[in-house]
N, C-alpha and C. Protein backbone atom coordinates (compact mmCIF):
# COMPACT_ATOMS: atom_id res chain seq x y z
N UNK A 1 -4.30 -19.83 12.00
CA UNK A 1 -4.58 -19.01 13.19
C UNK A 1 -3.34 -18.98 14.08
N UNK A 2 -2.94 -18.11 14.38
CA UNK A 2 -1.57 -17.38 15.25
C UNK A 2 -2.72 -17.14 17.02
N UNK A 3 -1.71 -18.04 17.86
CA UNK A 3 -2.04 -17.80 19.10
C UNK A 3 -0.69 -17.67 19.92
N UNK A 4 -0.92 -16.71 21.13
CA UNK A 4 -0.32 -16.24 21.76
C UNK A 4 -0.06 -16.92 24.01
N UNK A 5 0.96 -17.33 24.23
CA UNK A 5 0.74 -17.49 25.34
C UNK A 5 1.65 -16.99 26.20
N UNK A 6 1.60 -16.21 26.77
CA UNK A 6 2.57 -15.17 27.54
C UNK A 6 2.47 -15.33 29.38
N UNK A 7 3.70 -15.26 29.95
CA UNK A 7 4.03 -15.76 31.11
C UNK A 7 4.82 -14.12 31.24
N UNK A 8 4.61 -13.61 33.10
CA UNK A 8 5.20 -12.62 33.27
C UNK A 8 6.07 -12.79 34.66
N UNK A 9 6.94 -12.19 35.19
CA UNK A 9 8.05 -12.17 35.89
C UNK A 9 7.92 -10.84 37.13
N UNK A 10 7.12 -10.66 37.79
CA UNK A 10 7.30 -9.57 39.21
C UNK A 10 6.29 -8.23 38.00
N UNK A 11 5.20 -8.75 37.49
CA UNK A 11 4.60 -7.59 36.08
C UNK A 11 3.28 -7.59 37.18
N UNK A 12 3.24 -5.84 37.61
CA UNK A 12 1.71 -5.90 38.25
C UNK A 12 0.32 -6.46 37.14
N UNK A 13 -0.25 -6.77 37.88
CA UNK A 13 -1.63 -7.62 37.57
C UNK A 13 -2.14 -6.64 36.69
N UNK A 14 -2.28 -5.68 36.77
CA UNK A 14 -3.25 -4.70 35.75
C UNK A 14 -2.59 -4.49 34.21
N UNK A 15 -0.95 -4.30 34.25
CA UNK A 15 -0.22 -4.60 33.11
C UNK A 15 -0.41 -5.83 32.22
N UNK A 16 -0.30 -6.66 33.28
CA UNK A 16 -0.12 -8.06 32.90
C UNK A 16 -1.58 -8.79 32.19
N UNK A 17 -2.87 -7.93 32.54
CA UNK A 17 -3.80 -8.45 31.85
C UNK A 17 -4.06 -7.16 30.76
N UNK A 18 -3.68 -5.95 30.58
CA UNK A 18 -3.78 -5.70 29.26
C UNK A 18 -2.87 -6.14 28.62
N UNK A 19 -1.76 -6.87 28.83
CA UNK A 19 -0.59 -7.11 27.59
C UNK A 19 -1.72 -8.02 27.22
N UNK A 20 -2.32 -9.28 28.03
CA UNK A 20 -2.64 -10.20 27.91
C UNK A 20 -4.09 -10.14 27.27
N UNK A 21 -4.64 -8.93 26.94
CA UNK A 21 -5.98 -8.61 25.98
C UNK A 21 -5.20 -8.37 24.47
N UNK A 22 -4.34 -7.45 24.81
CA UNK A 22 -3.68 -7.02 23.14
C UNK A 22 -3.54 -7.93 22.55
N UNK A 23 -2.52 -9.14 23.01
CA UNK A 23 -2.02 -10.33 22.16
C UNK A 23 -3.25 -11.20 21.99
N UNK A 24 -4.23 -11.69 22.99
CA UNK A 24 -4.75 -12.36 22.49
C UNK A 24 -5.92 -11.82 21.10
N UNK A 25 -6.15 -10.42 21.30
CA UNK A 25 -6.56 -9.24 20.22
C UNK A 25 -6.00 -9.96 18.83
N UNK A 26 -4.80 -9.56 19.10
CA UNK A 26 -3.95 -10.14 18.14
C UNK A 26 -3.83 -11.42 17.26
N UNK A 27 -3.79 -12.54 18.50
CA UNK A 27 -4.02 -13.47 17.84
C UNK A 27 -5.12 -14.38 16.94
N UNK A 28 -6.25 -13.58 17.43
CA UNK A 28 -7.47 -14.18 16.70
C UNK A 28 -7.49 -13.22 15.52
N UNK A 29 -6.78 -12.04 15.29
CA UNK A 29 -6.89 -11.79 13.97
C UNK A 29 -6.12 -11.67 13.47
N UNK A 30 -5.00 -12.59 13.22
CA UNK A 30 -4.17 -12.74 12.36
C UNK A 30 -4.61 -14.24 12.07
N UNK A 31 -4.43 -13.92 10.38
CA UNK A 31 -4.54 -15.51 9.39
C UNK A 31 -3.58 -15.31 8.62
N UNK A 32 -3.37 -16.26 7.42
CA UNK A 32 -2.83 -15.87 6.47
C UNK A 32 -3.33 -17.37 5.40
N UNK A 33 -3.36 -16.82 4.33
CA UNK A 33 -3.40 -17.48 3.14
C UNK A 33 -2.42 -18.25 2.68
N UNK A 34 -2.63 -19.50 1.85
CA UNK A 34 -1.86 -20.49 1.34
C UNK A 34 -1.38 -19.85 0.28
N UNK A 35 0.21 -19.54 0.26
CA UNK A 35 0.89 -18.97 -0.93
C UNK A 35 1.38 -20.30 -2.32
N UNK A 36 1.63 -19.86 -2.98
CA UNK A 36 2.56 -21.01 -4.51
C UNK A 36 3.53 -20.58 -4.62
N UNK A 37 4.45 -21.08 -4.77
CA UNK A 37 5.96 -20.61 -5.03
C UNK A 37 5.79 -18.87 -5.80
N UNK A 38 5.42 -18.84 -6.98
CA UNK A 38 5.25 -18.07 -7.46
C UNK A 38 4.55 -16.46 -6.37
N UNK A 39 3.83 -16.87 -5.37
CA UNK A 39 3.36 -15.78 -5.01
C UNK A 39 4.13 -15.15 -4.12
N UNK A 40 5.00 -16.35 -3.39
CA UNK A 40 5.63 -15.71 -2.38
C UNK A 40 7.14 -15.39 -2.99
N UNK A 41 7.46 -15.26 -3.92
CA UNK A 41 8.40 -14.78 -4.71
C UNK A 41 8.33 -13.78 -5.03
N UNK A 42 6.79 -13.24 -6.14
CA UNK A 42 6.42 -11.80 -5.82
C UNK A 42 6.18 -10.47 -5.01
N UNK A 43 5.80 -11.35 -4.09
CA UNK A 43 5.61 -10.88 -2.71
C UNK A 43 7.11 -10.12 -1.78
N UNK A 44 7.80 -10.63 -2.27
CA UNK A 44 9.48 -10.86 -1.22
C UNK A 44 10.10 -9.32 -1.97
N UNK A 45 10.52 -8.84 -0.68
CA UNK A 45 11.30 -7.23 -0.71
C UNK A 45 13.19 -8.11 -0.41
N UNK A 46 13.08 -9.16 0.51
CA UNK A 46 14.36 -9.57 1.09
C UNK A 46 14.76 -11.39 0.55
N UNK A 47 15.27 -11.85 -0.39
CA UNK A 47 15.81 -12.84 -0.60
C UNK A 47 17.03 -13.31 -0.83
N UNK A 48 17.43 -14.68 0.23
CA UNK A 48 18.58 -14.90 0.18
C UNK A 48 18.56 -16.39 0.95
N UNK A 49 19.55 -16.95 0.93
CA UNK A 49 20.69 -18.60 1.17
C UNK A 49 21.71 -17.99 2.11
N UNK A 50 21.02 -18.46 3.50
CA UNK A 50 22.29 -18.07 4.25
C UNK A 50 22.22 -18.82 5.55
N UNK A 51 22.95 -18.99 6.49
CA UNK A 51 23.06 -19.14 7.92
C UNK A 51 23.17 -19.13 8.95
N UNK A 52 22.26 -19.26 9.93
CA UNK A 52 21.88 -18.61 11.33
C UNK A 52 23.21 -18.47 12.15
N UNK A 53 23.53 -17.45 12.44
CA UNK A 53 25.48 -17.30 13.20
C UNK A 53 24.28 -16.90 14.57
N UNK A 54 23.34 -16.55 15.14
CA UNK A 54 22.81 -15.82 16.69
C UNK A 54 21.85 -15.88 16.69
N UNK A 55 21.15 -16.00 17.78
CA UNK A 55 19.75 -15.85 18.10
C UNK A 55 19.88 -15.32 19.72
N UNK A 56 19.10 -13.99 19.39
CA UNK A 56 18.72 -13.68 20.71
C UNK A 56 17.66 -12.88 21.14
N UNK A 57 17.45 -12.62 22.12
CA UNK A 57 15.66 -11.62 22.40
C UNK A 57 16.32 -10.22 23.21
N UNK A 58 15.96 -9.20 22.43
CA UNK A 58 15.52 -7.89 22.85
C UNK A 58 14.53 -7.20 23.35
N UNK A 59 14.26 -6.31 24.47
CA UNK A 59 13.13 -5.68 24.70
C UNK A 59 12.65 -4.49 24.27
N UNK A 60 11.60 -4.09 23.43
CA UNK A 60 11.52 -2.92 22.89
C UNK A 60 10.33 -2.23 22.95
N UNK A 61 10.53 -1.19 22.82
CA UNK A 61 8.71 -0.31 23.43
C UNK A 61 7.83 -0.47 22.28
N UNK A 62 6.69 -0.83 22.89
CA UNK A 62 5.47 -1.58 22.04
C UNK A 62 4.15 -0.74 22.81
N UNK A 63 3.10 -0.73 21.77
CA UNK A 63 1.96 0.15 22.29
C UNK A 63 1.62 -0.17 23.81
N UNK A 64 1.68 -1.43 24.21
CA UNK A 64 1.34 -1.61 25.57
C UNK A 64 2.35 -1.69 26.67
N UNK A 65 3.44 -1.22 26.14
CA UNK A 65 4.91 -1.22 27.51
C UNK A 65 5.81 -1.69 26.39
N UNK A 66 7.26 -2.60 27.05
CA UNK A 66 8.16 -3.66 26.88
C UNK A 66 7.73 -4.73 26.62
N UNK A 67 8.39 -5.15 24.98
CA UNK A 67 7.77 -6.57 24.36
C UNK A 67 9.21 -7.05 24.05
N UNK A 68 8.60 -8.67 23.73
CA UNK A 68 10.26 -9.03 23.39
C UNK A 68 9.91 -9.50 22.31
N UNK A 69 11.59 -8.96 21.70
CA UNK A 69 11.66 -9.57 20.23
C UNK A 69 12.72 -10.42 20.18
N UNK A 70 12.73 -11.93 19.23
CA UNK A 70 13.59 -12.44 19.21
C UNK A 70 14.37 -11.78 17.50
N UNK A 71 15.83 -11.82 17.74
CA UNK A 71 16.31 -10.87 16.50
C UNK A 71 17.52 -12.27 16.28
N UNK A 72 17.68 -12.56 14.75
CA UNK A 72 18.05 -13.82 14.55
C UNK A 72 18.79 -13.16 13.34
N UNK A 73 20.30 -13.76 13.06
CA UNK A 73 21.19 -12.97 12.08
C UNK A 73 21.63 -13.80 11.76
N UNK A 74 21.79 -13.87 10.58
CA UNK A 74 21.90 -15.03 9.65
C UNK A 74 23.08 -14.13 8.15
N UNK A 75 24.44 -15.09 8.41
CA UNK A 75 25.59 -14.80 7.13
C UNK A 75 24.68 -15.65 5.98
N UNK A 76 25.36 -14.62 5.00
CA UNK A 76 24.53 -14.53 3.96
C UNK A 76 25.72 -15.36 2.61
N UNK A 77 24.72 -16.07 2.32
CA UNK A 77 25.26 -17.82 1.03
C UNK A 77 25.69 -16.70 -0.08
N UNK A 78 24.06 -16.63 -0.26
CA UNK A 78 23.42 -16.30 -1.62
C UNK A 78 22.97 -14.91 -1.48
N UNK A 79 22.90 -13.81 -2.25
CA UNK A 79 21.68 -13.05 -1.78
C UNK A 79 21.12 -12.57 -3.24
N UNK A 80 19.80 -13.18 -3.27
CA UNK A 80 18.70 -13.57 -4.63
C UNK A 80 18.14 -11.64 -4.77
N UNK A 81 18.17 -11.29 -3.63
CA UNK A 81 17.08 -9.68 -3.64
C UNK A 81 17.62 -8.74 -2.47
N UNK A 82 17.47 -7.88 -2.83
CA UNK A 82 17.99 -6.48 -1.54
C UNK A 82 19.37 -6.47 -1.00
N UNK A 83 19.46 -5.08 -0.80
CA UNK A 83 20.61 -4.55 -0.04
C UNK A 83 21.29 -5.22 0.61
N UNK A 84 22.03 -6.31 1.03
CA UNK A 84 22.05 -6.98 2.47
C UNK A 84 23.65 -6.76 2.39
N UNK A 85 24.01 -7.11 4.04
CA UNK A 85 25.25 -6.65 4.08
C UNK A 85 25.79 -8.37 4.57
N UNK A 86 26.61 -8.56 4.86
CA UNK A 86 26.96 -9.75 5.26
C UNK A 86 26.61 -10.22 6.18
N UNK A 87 26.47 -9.97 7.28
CA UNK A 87 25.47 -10.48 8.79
C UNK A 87 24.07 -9.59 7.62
N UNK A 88 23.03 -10.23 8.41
CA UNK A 88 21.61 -9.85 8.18
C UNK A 88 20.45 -10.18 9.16
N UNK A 89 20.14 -9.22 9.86
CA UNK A 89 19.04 -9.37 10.76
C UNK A 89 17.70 -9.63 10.28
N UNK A 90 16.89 -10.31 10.76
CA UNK A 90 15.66 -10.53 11.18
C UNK A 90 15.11 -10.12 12.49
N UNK A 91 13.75 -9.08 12.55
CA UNK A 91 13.41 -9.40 14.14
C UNK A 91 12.13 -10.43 13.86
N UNK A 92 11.44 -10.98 15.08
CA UNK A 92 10.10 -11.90 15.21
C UNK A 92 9.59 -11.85 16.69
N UNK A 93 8.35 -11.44 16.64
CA UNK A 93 7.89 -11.14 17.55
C UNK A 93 7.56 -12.33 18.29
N UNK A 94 8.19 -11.60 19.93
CA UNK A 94 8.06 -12.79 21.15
C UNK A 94 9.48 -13.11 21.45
N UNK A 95 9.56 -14.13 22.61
CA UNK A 95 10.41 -14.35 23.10
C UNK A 95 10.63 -14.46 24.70
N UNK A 96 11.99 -14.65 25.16
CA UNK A 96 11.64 -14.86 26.03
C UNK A 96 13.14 -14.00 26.92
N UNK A 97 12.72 -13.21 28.23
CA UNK A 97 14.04 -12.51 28.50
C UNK A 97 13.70 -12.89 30.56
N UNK A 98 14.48 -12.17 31.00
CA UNK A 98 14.22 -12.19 32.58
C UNK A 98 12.83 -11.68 33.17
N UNK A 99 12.15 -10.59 32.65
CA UNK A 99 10.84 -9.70 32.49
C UNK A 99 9.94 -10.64 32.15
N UNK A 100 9.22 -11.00 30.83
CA UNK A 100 8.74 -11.50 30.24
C UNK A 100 8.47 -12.21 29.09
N UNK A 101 7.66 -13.42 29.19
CA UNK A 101 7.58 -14.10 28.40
C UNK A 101 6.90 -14.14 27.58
N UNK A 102 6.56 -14.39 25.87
CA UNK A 102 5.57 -14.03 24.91
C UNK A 102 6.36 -15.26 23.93
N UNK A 103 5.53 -16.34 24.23
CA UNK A 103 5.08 -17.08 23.09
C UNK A 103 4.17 -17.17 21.86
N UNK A 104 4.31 -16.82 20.63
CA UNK A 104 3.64 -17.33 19.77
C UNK A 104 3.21 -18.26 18.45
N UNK A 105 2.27 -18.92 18.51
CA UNK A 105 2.06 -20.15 18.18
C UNK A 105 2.36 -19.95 17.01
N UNK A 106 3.09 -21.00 15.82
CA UNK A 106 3.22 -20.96 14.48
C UNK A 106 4.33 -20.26 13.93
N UNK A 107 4.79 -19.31 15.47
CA UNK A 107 6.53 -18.31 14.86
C UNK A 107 7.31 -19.40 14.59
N UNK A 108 8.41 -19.37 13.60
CA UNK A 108 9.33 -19.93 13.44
C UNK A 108 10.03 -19.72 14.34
N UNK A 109 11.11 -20.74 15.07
CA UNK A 109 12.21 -20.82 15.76
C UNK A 109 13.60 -21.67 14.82
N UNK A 110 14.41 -20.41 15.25
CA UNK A 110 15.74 -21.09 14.57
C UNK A 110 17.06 -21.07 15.93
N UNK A 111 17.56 -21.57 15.25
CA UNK A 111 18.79 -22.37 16.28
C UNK A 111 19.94 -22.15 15.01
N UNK A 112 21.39 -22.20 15.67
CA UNK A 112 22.79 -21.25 15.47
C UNK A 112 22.72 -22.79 14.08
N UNK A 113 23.20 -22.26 13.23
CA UNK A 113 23.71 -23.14 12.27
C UNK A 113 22.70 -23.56 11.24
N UNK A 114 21.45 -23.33 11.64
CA UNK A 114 20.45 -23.64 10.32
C UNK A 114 20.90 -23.20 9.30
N UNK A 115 20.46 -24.18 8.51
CA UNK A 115 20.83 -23.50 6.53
C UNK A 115 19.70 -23.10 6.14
N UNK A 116 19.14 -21.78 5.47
CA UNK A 116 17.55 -21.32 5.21
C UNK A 116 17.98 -21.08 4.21
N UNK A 117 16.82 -20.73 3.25
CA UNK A 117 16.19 -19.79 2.45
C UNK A 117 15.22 -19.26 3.15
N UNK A 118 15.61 -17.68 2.99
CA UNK A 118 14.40 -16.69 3.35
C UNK A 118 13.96 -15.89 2.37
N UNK A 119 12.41 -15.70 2.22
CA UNK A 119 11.94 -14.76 1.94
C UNK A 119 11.06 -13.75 2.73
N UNK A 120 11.65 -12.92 2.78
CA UNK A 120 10.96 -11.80 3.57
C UNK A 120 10.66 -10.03 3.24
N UNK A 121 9.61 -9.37 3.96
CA UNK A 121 9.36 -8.15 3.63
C UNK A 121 10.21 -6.83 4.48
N UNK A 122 10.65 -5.76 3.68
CA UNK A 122 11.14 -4.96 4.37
C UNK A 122 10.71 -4.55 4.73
N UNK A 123 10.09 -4.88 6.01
CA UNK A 123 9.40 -4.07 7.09
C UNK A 123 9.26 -4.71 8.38
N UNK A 124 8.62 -3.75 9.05
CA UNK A 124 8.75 -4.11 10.48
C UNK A 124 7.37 -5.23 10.85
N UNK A 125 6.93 -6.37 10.88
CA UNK A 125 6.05 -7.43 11.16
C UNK A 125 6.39 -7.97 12.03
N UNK A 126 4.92 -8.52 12.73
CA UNK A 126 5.30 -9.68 14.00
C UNK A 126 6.02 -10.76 13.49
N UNK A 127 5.79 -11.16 12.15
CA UNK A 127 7.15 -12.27 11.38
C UNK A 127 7.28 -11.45 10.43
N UNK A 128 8.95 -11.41 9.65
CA UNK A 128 8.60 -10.63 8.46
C UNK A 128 8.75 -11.52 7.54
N UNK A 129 8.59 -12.41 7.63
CA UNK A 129 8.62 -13.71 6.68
C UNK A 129 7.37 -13.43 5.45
N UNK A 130 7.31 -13.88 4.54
CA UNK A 130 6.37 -13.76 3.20
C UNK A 130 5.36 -14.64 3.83
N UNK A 131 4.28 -14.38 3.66
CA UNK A 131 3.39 -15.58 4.61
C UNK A 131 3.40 -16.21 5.82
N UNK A 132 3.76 -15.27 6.90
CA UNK A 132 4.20 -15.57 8.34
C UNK A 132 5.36 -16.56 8.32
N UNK A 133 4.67 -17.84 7.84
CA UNK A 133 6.11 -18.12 7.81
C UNK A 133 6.74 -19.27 6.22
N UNK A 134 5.43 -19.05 5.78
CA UNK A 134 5.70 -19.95 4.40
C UNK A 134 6.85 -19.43 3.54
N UNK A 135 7.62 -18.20 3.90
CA UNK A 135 8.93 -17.85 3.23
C UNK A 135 10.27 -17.98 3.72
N UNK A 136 10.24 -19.22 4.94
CA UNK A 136 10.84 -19.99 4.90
C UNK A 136 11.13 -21.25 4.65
N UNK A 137 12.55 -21.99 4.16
CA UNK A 137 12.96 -23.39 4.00
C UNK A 137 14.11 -23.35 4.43
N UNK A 138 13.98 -24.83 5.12
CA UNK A 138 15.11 -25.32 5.95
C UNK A 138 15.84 -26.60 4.69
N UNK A 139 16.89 -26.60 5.01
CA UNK A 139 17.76 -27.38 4.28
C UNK A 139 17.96 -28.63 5.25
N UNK A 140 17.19 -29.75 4.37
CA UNK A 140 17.26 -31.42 5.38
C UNK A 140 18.10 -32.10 4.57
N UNK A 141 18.87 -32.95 4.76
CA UNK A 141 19.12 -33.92 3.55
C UNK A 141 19.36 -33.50 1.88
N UNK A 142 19.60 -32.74 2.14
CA UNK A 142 19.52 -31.84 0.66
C UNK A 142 18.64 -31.50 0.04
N UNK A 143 17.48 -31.34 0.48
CA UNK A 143 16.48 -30.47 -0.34
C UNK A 143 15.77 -29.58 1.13
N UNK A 144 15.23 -28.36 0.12
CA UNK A 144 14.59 -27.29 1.04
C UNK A 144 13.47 -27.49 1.50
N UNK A 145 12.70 -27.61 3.10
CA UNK A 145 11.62 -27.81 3.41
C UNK A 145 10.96 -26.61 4.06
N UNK A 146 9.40 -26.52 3.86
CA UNK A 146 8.82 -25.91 4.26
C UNK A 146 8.86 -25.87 5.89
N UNK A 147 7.90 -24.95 6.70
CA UNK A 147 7.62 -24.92 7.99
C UNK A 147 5.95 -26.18 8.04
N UNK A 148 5.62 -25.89 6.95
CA UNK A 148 3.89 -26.52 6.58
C UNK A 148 4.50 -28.22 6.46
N UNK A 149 5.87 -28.68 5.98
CA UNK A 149 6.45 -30.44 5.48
C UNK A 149 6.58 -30.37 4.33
N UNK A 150 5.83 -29.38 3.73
CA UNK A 150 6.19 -29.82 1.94
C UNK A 150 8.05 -29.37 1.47
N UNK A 151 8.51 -30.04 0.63
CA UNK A 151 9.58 -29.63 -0.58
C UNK A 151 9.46 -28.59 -1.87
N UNK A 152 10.21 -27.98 -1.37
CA UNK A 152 10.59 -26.93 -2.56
C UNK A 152 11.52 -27.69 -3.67
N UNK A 153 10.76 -28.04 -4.70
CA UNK A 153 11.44 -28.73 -5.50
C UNK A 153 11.29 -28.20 -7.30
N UNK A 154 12.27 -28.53 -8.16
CA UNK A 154 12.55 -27.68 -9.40
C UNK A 154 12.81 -28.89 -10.50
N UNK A 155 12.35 -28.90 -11.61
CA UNK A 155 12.01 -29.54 -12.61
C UNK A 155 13.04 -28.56 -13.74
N UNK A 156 13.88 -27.75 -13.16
CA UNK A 156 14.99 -27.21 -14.41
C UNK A 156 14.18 -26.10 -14.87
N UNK A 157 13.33 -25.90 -14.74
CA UNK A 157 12.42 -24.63 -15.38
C UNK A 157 11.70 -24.05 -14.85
N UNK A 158 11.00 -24.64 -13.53
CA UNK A 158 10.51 -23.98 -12.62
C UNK A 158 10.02 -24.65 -11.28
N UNK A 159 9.76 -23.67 -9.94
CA UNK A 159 10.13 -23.77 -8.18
C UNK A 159 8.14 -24.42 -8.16
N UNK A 160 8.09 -25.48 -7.35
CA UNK A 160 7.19 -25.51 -6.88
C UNK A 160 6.93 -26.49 -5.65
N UNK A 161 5.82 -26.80 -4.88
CA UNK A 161 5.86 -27.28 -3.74
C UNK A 161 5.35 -28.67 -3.90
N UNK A 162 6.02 -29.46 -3.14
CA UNK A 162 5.78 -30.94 -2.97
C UNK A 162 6.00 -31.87 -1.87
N UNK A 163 4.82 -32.68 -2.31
CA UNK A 163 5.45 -33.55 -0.87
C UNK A 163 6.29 -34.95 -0.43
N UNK A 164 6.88 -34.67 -1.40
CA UNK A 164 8.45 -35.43 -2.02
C UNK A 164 9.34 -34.49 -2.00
N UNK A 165 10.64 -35.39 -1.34
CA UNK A 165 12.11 -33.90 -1.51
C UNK A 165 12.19 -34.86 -2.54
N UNK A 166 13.47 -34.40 -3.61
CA UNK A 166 14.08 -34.68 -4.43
C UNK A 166 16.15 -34.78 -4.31
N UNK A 167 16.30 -33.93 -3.19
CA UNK A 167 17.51 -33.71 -2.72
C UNK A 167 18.22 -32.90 -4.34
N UNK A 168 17.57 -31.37 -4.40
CA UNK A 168 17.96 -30.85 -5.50
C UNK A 168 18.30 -29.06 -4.92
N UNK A 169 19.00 -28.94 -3.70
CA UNK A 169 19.83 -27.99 -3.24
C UNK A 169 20.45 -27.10 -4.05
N UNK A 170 21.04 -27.41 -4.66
CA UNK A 170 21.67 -26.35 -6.14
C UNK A 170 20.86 -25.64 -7.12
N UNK A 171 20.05 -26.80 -7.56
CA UNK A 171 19.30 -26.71 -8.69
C UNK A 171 17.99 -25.58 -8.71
N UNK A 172 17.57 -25.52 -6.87
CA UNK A 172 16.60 -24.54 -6.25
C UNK A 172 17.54 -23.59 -6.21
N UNK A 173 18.77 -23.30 -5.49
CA UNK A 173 18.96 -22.11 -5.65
C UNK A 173 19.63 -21.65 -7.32
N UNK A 174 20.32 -21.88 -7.86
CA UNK A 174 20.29 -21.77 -9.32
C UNK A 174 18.82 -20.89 -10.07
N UNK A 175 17.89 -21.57 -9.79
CA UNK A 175 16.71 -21.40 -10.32
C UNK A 175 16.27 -19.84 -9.65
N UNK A 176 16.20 -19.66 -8.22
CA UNK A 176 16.11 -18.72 -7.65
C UNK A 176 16.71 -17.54 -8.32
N UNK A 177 18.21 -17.89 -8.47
CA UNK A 177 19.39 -16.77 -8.97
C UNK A 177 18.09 -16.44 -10.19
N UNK A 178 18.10 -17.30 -11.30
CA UNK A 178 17.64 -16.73 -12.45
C UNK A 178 16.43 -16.13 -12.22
N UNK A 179 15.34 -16.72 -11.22
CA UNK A 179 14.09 -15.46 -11.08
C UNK A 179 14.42 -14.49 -10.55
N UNK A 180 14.94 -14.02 -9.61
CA UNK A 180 15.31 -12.46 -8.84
C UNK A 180 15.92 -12.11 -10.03
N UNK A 181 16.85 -12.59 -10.83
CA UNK A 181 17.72 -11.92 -11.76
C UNK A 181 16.58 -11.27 -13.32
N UNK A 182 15.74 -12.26 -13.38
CA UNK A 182 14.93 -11.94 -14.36
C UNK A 182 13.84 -10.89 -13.96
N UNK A 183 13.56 -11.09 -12.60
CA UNK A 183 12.93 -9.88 -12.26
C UNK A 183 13.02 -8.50 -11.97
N UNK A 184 14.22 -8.32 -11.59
CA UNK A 184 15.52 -6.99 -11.92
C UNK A 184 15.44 -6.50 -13.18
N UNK A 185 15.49 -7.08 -13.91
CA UNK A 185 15.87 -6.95 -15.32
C UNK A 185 14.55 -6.85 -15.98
N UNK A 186 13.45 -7.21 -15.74
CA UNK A 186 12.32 -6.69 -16.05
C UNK A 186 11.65 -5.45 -15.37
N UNK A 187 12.24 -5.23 -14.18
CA UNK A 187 11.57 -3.68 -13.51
C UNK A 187 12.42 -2.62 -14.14
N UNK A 188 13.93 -3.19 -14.49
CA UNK A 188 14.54 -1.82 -15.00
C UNK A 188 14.32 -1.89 -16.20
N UNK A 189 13.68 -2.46 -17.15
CA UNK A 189 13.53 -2.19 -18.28
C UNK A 189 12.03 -1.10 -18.31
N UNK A 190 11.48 -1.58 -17.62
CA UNK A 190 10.14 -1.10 -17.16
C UNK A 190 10.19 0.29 -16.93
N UNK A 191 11.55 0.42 -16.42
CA UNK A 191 11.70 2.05 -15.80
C UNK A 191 12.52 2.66 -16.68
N UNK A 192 13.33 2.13 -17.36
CA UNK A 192 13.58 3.30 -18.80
C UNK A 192 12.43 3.42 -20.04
N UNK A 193 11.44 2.29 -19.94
CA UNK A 193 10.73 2.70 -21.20
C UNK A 193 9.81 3.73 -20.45
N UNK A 194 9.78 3.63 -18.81
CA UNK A 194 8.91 5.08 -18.65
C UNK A 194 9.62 5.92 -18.77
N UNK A 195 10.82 6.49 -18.09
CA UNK A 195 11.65 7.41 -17.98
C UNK A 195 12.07 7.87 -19.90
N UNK A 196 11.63 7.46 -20.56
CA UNK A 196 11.97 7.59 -22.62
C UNK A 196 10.34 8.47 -22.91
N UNK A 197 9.42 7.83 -22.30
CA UNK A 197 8.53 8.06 -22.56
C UNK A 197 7.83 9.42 -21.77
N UNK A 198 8.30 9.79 -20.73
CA UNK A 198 8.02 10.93 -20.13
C UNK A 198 9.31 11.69 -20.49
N UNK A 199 10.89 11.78 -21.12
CA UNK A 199 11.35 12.50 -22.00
C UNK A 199 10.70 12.76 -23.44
N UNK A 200 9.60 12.08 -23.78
CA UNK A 200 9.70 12.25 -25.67
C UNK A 200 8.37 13.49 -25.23
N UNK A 201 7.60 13.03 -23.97
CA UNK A 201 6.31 14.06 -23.71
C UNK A 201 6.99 15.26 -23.25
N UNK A 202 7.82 15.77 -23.09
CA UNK A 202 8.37 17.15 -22.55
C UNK A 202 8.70 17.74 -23.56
């Protein structure tokens, strides 16, 4: 359950209690489900090994006025999936500016220098993280941790979650490389045996 607690700055009273119906709207209906390595891999439009260079909050027009977003850009290690250019944005909803304040419970917060793995969706979400926020890991001691405590840890053949690190940093992303890579390579095969097969029907 995602909850919301928002503080406002010179915001008339009538604004200030519909922002304050929407989000809490909001927060009682958003859940999310316990992902497996495997799902939130499928799931992911944006994957990559990289590190937080900024964090800062923008204000942007939202159905009920000016909301803040915190927008977090992170140079890029690795990049496992998608387009990415060398800086790479994230936005996440909330934040905090001179106007107003919008906390919400369970967002990830990052700070200049974190080492992540992200997985995330191309699109616009209050997190765009794969599972709000289960498609992130932070790099402790050498192995990748969840936001939930568990380890992302790899047995040479395949990613799964534990609650033991192993301090196996390489070996996760290695493993990563070869699933995004195997999964590329299975959609484009996918798309010439259609593209053969809608030439042999013409």
């Amino acid at each position: 359950m995602v909850g919301t607690n928002m503080r406002h700055k010179n915001f008339p009273f009538a604004v200030a209690a519909l922002l304050l119906f929407f989000f809490s709207t909001f927060a009682n209906a958003t859940t999310y489900q316990s992902l497996s390595v495997d799902e939130i891999i499928q799931r992911t439009d944006v994957a990559f090994h990289g590190q937080v260079t900024d964090v800062s909050v923008e204000l942007r027009e939202g159905q009920t006025g000016m909301e803040p977003w915190t927008k977090v850009s992170f140079s890029i290690m690795d990049n496992f999936k998608g387009d990415l250019s060398e800086i790479y944005d994230l936005y996440f909803f909330g934040g905090s500016t001179e106007e107003i304040t919008i906390e919400v419970e369970a967002m990830p917060e990052f700070r200049v220098d974190d080492e992540v793995l992200i997985f995330a969706y191309d699109a616009m979400y209050y997190s765009p993280l794969v599972g709000f926020s289960q498609g992130l890991f932070r790099l402790d001691e050498g192995s990748w941790q969840s936001e939930s405590g568990q380890w992302l840890t790899s047995n040479e053949v395949e990613l799964s979650l534990a609650d033991i690190s192993d301090g196996n940093k390489e070996e996760v992303i290695e493993l990563l490389k070869q699933n995004f890579t195997s999964e590329i390579t299975g959609e484009s095969s996918q798309q010439s045996a259609q593209e053969q097969e809608e030439g042999e029907g013409q």
